[in-house]
PDB file of N, CA and C in Angstrom:
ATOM      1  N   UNK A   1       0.785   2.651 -14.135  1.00  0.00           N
ATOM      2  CA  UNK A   1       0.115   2.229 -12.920  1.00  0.00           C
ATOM      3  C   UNK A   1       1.043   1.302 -12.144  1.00  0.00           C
ATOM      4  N   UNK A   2       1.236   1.570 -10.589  1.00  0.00           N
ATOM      5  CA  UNK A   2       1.715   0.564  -9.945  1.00  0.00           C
ATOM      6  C   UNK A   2       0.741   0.016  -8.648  1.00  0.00           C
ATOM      7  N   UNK A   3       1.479  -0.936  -8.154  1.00  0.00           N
ATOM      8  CA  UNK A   3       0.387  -1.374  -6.624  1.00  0.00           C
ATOM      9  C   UNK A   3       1.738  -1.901  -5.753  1.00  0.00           C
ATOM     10  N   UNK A   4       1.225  -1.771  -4.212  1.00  0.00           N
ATOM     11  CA  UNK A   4       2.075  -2.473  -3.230  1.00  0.00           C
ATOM     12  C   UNK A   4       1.329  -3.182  -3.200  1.00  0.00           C
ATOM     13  N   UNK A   5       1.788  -4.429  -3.203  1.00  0.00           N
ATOM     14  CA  UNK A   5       1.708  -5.877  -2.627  1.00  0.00           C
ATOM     15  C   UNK A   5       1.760  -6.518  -1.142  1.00  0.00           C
ATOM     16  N   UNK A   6       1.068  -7.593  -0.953  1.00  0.00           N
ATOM     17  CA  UNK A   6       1.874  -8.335   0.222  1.00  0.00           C
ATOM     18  C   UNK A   6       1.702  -9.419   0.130  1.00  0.00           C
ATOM     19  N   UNK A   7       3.578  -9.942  -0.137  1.00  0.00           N
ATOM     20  CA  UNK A   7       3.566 -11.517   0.149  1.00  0.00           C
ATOM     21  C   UNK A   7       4.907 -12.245   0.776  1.00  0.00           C
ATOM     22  N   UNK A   8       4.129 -13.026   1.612  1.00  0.00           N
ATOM     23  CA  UNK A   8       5.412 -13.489   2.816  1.00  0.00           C
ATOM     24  C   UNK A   8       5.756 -12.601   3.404  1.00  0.00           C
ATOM     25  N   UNK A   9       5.250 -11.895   4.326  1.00  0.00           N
ATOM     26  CA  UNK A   9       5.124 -11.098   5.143  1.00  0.00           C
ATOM     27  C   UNK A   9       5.595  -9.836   4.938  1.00  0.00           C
ATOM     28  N   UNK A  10       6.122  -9.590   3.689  1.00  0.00           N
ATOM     29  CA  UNK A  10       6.483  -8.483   2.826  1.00  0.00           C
ATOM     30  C   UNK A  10       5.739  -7.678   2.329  1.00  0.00           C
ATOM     31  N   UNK A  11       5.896  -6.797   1.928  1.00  0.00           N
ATOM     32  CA  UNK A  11       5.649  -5.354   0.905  1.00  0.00           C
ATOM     33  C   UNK A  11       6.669  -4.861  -0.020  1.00  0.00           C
ATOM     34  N   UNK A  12       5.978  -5.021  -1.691  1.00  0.00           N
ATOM     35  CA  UNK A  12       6.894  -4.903  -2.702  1.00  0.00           C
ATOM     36  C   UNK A  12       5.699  -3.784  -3.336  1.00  0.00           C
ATOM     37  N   UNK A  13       6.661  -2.780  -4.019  1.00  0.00           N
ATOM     38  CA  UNK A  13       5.818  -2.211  -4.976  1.00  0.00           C
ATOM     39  C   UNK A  13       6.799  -2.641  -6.364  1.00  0.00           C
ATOM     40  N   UNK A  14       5.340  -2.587  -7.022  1.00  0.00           N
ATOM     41  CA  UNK A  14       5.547  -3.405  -8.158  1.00  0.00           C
ATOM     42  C   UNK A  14       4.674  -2.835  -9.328  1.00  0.00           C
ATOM     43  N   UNK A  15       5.195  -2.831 -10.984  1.00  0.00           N
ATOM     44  CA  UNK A  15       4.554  -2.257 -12.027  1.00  0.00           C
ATOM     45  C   UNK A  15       4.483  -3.540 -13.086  1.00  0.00           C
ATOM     46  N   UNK A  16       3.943  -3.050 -14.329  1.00  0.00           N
ATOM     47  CA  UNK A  16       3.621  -4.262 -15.421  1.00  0.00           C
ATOM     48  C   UNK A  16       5.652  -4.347 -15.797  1.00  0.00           C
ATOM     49  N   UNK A  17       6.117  -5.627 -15.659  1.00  0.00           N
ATOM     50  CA  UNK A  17       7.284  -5.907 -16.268  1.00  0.00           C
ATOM     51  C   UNK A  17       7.853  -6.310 -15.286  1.00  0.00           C
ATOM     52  N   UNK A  18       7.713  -6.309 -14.225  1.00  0.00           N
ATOM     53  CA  UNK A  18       9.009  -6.151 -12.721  1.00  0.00           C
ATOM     54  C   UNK A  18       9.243  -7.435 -12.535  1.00  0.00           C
ATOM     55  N   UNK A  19      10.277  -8.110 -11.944  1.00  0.00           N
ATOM     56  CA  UNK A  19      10.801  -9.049 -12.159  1.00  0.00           C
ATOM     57  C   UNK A  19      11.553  -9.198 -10.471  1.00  0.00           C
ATOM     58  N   UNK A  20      10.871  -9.836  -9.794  1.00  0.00           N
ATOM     59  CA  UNK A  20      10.496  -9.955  -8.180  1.00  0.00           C
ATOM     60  C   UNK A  20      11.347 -11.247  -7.767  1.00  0.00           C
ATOM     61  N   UNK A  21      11.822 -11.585  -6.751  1.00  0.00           N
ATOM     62  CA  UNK A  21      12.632 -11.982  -5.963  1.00  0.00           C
ATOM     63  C   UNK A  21      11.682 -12.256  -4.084  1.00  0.00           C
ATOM     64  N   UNK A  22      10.706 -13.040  -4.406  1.00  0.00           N
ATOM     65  CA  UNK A  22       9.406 -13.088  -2.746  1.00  0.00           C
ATOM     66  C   UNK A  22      10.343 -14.562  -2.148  1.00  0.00           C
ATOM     67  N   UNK A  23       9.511 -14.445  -1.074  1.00  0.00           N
ATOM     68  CA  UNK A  23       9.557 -16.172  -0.433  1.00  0.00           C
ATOM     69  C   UNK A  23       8.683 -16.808  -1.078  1.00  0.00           C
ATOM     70  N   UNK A  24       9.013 -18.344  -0.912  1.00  0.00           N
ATOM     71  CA  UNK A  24       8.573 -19.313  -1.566  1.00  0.00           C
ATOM     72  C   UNK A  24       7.083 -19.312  -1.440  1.00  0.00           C
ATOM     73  N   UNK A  25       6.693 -19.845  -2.916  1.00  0.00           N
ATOM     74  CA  UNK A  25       5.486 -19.700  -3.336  1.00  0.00           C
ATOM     75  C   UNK A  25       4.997 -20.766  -4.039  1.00  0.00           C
ATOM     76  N   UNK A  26       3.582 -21.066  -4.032  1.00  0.00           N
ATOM     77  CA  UNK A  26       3.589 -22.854  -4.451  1.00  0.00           C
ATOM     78  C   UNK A  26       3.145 -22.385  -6.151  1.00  0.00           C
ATOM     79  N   UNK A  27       3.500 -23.593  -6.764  1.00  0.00           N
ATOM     80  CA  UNK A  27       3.274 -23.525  -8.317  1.00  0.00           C
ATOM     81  C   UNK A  27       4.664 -23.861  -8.687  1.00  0.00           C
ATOM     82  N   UNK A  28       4.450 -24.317 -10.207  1.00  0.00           N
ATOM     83  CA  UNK A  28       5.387 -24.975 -11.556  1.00  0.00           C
ATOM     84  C   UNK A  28       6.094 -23.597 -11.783  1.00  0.00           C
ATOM     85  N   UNK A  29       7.287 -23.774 -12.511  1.00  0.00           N
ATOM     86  CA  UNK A  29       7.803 -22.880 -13.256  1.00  0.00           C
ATOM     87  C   UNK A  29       7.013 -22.979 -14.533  1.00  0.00           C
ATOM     88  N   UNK A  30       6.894 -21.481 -14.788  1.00  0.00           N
ATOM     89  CA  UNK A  30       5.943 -21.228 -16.276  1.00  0.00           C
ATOM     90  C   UNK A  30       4.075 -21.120 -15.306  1.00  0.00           C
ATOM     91  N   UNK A  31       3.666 -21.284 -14.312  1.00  0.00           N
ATOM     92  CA  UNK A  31       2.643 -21.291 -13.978  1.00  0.00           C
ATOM     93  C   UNK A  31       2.027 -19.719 -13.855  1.00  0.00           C
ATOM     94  N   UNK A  32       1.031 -19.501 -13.981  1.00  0.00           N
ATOM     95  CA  UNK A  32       0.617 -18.040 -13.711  1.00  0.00           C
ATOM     96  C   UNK A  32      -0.422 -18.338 -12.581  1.00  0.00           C
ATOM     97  N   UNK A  33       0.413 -16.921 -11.590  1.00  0.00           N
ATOM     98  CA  UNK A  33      -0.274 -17.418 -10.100  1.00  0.00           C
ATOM     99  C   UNK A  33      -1.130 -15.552 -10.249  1.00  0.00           C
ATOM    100  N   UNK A  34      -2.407 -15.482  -9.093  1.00  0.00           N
ATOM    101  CA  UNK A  34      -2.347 -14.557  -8.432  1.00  0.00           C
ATOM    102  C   UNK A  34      -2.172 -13.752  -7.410  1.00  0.00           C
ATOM    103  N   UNK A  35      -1.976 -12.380  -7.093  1.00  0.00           N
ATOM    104  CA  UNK A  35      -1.529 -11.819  -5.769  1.00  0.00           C
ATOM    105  C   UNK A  35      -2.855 -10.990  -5.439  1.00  0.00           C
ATOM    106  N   UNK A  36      -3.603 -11.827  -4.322  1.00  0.00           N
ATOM    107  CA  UNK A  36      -5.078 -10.338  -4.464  1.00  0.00           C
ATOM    108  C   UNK A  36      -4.641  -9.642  -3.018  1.00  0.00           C
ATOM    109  N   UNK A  37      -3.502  -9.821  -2.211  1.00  0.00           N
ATOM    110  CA  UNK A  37      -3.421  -8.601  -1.237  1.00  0.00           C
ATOM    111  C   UNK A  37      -2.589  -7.670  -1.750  1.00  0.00           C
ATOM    112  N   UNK A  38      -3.765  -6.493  -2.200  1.00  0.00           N
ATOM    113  CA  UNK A  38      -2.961  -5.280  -3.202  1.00  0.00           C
ATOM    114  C   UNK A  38      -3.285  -4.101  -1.718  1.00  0.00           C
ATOM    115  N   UNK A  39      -2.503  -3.245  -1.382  1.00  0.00           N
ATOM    116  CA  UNK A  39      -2.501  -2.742  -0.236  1.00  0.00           C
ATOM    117  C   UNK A  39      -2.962  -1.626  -0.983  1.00  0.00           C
ATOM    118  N   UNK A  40      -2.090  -0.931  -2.332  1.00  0.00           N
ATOM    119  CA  UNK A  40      -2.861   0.297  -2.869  1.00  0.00           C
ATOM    120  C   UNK A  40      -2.490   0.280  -4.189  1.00  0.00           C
ATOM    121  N   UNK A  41      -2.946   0.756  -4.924  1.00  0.00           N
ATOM    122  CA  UNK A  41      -2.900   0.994  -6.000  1.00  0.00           C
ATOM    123  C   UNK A  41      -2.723   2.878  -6.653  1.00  0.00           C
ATOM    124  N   UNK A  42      -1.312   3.005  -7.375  1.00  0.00           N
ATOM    125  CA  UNK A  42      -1.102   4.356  -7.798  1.00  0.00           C
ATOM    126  C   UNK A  42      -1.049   4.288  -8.780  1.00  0.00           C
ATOM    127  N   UNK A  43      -0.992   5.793  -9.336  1.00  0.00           N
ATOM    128  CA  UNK A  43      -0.944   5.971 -11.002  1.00  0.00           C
ATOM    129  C   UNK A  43      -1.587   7.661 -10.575  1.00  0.00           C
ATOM    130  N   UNK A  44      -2.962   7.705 -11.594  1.00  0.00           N
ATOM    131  CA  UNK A  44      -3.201   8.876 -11.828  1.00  0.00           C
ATOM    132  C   UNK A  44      -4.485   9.792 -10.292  1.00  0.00           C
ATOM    133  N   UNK A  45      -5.035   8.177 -10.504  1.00  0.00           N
ATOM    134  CA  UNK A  45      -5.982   8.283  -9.261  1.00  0.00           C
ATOM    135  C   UNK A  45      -5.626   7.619  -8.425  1.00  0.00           C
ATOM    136  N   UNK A  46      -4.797   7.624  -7.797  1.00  0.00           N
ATOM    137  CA  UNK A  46      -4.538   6.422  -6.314  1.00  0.00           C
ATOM    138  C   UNK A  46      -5.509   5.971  -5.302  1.00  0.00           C
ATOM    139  N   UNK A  47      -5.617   4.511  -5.122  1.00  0.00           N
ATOM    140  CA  UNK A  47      -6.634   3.573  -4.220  1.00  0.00           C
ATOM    141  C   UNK A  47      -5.755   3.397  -2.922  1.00  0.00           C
ATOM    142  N   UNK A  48      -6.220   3.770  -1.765  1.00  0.00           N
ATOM    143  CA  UNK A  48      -5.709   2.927  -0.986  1.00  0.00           C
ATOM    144  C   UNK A  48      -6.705   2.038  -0.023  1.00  0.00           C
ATOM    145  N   UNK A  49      -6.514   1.200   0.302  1.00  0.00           N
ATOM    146  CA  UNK A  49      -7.011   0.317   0.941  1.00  0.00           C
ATOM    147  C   UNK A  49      -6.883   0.199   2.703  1.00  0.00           C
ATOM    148  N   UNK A  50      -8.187  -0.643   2.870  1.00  0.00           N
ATOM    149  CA  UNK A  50      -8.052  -0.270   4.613  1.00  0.00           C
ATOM    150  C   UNK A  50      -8.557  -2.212   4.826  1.00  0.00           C
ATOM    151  N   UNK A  51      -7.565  -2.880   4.702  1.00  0.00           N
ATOM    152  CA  UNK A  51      -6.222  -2.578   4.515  1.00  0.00           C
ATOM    153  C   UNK A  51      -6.121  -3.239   3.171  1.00  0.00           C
ATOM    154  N   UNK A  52      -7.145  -3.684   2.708  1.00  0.00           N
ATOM    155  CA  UNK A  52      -6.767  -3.903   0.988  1.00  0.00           C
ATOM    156  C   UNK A  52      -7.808  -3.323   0.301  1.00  0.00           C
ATOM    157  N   UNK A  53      -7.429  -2.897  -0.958  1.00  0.00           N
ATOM    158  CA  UNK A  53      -8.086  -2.520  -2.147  1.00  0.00           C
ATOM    159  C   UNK A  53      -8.973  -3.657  -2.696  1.00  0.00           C
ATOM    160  N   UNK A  54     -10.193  -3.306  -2.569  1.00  0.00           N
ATOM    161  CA  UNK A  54     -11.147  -4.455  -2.974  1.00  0.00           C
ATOM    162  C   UNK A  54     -11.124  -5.055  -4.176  1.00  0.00           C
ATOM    163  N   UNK A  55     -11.157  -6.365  -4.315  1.00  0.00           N
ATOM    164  CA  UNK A  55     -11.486  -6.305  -6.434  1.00  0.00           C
ATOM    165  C   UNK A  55     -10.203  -6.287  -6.781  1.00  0.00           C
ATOM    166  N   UNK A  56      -8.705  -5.917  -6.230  1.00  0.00           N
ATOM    167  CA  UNK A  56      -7.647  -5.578  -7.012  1.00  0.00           C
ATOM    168  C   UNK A  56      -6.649  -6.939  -6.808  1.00  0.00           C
ATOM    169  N   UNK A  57      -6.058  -7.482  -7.876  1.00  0.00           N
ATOM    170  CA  UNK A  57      -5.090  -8.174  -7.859  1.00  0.00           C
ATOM    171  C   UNK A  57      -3.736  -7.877  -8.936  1.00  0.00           C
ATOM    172  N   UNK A  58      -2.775  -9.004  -8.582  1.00  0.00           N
ATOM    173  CA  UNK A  58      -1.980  -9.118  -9.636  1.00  0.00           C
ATOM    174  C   UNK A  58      -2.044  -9.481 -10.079  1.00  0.00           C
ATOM    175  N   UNK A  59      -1.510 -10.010 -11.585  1.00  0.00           N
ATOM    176  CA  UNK A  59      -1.248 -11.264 -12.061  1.00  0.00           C
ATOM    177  C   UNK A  59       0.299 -11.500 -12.199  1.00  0.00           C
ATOM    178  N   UNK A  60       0.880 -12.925 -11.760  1.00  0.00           N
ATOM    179  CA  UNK A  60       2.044 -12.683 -11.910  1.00  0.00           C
ATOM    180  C   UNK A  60       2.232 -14.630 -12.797  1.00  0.00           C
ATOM    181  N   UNK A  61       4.112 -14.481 -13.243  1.00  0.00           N
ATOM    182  CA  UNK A  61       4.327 -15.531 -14.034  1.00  0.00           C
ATOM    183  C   UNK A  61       5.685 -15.781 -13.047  1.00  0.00           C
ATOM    184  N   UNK A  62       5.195 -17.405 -12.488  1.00  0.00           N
ATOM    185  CA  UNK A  62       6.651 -17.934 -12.028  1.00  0.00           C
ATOM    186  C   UNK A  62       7.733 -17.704 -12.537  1.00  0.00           C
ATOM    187  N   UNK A  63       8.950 -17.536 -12.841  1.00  0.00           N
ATOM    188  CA  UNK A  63      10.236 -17.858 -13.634  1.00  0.00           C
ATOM    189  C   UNK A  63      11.319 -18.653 -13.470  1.00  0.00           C
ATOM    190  N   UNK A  64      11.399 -18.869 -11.449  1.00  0.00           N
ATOM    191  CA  UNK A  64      12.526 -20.099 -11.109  1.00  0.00           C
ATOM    192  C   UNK A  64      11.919 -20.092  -9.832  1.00  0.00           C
ATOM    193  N   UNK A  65      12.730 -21.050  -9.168  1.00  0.00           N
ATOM    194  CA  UNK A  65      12.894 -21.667  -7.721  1.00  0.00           C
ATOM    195  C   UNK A  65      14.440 -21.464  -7.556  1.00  0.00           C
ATOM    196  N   UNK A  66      14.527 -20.709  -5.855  1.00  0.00           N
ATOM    197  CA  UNK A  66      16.060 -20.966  -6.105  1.00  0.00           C
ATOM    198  C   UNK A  66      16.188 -20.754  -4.458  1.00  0.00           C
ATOM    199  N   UNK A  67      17.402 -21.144  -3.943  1.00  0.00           N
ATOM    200  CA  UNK A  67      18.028 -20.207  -2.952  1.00  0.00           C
ATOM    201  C   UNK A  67      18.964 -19.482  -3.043  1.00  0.00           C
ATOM    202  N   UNK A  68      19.182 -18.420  -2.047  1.00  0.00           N
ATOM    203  CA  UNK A  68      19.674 -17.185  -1.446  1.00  0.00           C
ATOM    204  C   UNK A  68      20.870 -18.064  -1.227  1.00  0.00           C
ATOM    205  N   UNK A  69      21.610 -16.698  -0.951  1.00  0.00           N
ATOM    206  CA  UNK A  69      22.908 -16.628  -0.498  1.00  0.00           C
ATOM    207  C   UNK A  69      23.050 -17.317   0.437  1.00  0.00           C
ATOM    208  N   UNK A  70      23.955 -17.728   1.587  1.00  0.00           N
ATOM    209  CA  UNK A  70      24.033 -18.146   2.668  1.00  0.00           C
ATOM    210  C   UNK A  70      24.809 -17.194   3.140  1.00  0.00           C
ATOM    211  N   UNK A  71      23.782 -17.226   4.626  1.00  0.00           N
ATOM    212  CA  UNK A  71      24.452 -16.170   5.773  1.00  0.00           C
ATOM    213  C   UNK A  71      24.933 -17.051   6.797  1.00  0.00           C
ATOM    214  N   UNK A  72      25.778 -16.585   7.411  1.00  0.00           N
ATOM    215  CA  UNK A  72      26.435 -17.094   8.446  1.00  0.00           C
ATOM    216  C   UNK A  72      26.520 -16.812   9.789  1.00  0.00           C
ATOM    217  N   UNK A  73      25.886 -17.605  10.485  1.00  0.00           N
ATOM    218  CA  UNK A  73      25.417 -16.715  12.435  1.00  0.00           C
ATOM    219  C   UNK A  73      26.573 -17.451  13.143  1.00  0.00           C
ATOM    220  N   UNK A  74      27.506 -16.871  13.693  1.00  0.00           N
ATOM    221  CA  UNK A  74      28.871 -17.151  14.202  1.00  0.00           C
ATOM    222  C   UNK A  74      28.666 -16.497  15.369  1.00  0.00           C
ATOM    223  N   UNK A  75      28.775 -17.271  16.745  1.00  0.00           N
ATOM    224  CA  UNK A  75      28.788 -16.887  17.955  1.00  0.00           C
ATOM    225  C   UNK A  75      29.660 -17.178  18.826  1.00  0.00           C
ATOM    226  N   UNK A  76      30.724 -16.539  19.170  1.00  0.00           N
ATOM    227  CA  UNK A  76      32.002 -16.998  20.108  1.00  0.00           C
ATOM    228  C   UNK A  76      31.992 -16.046  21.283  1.00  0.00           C
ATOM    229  N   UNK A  77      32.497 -17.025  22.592  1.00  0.00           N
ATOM    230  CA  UNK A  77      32.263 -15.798  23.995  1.00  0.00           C
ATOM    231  C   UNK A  77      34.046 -16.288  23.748  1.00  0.00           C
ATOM    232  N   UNK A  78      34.475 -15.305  24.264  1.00  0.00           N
ATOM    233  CA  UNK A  78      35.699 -15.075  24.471  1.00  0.00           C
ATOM    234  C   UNK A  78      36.406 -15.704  25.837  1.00  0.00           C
ATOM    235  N   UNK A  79      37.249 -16.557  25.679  1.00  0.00           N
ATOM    236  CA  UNK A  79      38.189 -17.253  26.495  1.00  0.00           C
ATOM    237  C   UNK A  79      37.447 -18.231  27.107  1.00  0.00           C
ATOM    238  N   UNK A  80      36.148 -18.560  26.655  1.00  0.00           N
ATOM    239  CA  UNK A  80      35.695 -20.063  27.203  1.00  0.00           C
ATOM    240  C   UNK A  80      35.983 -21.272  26.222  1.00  0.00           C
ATOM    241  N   UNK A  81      36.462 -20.589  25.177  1.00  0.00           N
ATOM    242  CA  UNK A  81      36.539 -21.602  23.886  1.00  0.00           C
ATOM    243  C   UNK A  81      35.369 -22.580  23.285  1.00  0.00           C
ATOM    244  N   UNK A  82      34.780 -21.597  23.130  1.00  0.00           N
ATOM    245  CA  UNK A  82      33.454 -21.729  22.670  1.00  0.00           C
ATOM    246  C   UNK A  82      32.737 -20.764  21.547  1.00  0.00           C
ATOM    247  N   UNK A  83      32.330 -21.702  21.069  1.00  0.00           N
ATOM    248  CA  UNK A  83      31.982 -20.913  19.449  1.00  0.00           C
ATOM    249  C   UNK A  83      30.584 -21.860  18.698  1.00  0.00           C
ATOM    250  N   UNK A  84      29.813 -21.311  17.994  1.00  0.00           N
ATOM    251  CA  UNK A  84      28.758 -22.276  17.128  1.00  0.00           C
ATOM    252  C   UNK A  84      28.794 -21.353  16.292  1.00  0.00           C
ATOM    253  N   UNK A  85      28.978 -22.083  14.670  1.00  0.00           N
ATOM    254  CA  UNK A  85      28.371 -21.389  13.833  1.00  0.00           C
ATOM    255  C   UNK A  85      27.181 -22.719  12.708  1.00  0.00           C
ATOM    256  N   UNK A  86      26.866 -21.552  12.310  1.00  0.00           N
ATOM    257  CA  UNK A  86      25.724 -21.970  11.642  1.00  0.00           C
ATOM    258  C   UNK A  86      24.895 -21.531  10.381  1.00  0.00           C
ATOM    259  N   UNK A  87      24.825 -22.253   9.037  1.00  0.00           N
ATOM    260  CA  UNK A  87      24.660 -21.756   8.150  1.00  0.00           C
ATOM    261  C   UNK A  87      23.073 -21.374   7.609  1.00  0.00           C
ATOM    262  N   UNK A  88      22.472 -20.579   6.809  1.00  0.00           N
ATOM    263  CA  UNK A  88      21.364 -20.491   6.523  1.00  0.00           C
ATOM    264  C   UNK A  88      21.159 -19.924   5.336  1.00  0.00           C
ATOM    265  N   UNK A  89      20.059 -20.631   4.285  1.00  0.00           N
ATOM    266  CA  UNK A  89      20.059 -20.231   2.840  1.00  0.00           C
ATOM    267  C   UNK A  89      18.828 -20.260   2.154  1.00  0.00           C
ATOM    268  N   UNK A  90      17.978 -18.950   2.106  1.00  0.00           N
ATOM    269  CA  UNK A  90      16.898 -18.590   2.318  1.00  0.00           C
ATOM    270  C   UNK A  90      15.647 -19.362   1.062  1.00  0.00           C
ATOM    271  N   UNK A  91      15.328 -20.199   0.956  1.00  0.00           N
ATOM    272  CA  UNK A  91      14.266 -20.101  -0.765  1.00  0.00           C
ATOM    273  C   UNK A  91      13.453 -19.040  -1.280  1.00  0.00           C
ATOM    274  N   UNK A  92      13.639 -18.924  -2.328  1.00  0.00           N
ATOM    275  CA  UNK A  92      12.534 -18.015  -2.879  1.00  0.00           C
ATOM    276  C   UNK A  92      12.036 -18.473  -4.369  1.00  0.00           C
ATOM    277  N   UNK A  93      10.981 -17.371  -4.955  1.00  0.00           N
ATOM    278  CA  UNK A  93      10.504 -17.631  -5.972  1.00  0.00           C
ATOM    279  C   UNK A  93      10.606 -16.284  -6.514  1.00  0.00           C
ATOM    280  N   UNK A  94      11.536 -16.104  -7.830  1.00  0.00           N
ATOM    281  CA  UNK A  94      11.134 -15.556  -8.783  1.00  0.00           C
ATOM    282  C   UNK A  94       9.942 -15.253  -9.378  1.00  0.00           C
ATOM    283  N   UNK A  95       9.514 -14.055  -9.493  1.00  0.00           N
ATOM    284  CA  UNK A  95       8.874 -13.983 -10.497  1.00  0.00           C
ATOM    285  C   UNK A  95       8.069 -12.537 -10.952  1.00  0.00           C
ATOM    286  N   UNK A  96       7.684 -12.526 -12.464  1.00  0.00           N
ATOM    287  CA  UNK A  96       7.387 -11.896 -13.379  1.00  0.00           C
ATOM    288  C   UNK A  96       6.049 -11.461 -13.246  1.00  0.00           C
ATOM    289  N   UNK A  97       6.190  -9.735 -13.221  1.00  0.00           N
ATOM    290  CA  UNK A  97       4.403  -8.984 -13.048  1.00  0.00           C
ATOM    291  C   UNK A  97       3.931  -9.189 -14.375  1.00  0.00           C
ATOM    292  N   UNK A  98       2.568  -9.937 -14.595  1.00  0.00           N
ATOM    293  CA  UNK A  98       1.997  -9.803 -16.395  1.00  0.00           C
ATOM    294  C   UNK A  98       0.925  -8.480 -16.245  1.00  0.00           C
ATOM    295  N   UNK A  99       0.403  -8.489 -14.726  1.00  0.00           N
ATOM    296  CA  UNK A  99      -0.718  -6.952 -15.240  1.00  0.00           C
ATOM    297  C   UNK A  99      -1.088  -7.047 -14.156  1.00  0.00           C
ATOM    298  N   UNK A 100      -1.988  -5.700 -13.513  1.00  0.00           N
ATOM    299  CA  UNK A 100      -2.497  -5.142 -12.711  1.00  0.00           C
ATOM    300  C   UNK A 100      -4.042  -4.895 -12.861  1.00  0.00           C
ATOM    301  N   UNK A 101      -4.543  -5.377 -12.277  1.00  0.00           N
ATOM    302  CA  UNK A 101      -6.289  -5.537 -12.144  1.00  0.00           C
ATOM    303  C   UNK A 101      -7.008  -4.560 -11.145  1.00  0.00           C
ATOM    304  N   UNK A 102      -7.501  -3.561 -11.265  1.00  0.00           N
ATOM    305  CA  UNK A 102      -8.145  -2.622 -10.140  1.00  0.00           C
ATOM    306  C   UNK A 102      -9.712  -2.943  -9.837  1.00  0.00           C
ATOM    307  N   UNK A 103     -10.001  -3.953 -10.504  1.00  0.00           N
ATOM    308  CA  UNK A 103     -11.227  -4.228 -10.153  1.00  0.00           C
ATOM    309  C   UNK A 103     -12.212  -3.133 -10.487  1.00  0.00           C
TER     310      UNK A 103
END
């Protein structure tokens, strides 16, 4: 069985084991949070939702806090000698699917 999700303005599909990479999310490392915007749910009988599947959540297990890479927004006009750059380095939260609830 799997389900799409939505969190932080995202859509992940996700099964029991998956090991997720979202935007920041409140809770401890080691905390078990839930996800109840399940958009659908597949497997043998598939749910979909208008626009969520009622009754259905995740369960998921923090694992870290961290940031992203840093990207770099570099803007130069040519022959005015002018340039800005500027760095940016995204947070997120790890974390671990423990099970899928269809309500």
């Amino acid at each position: 069985m799997y389900a799409v999700v939505r969190t932080g303005g995202k859509q992940y599909k996700v099964a029991k084991d998956t090991v997720l990479k979202v935007e920041t999310l409140a809770g401890d490392v080691g905390s078990k949070l839930t996800i109840g915007d399940v958009l659908m749910l597949g497997g043998d009988a598939p749910k979909i939702g208008a626009p969520l599947v009622k009754g259905a959540s995740v369960q998921c297990e923090i694992l870290e806090h961290g940031q992203g890479e840093k990207v770099i927004a570099f803007k130069k006009k040519r022959r005015k000698n002018t340039h800005r750059k500027r760095g940016h380095r995204q947070h997120f939260t790890k974390v671990k699917v423990l099970g899928i609830t269809a309500g």
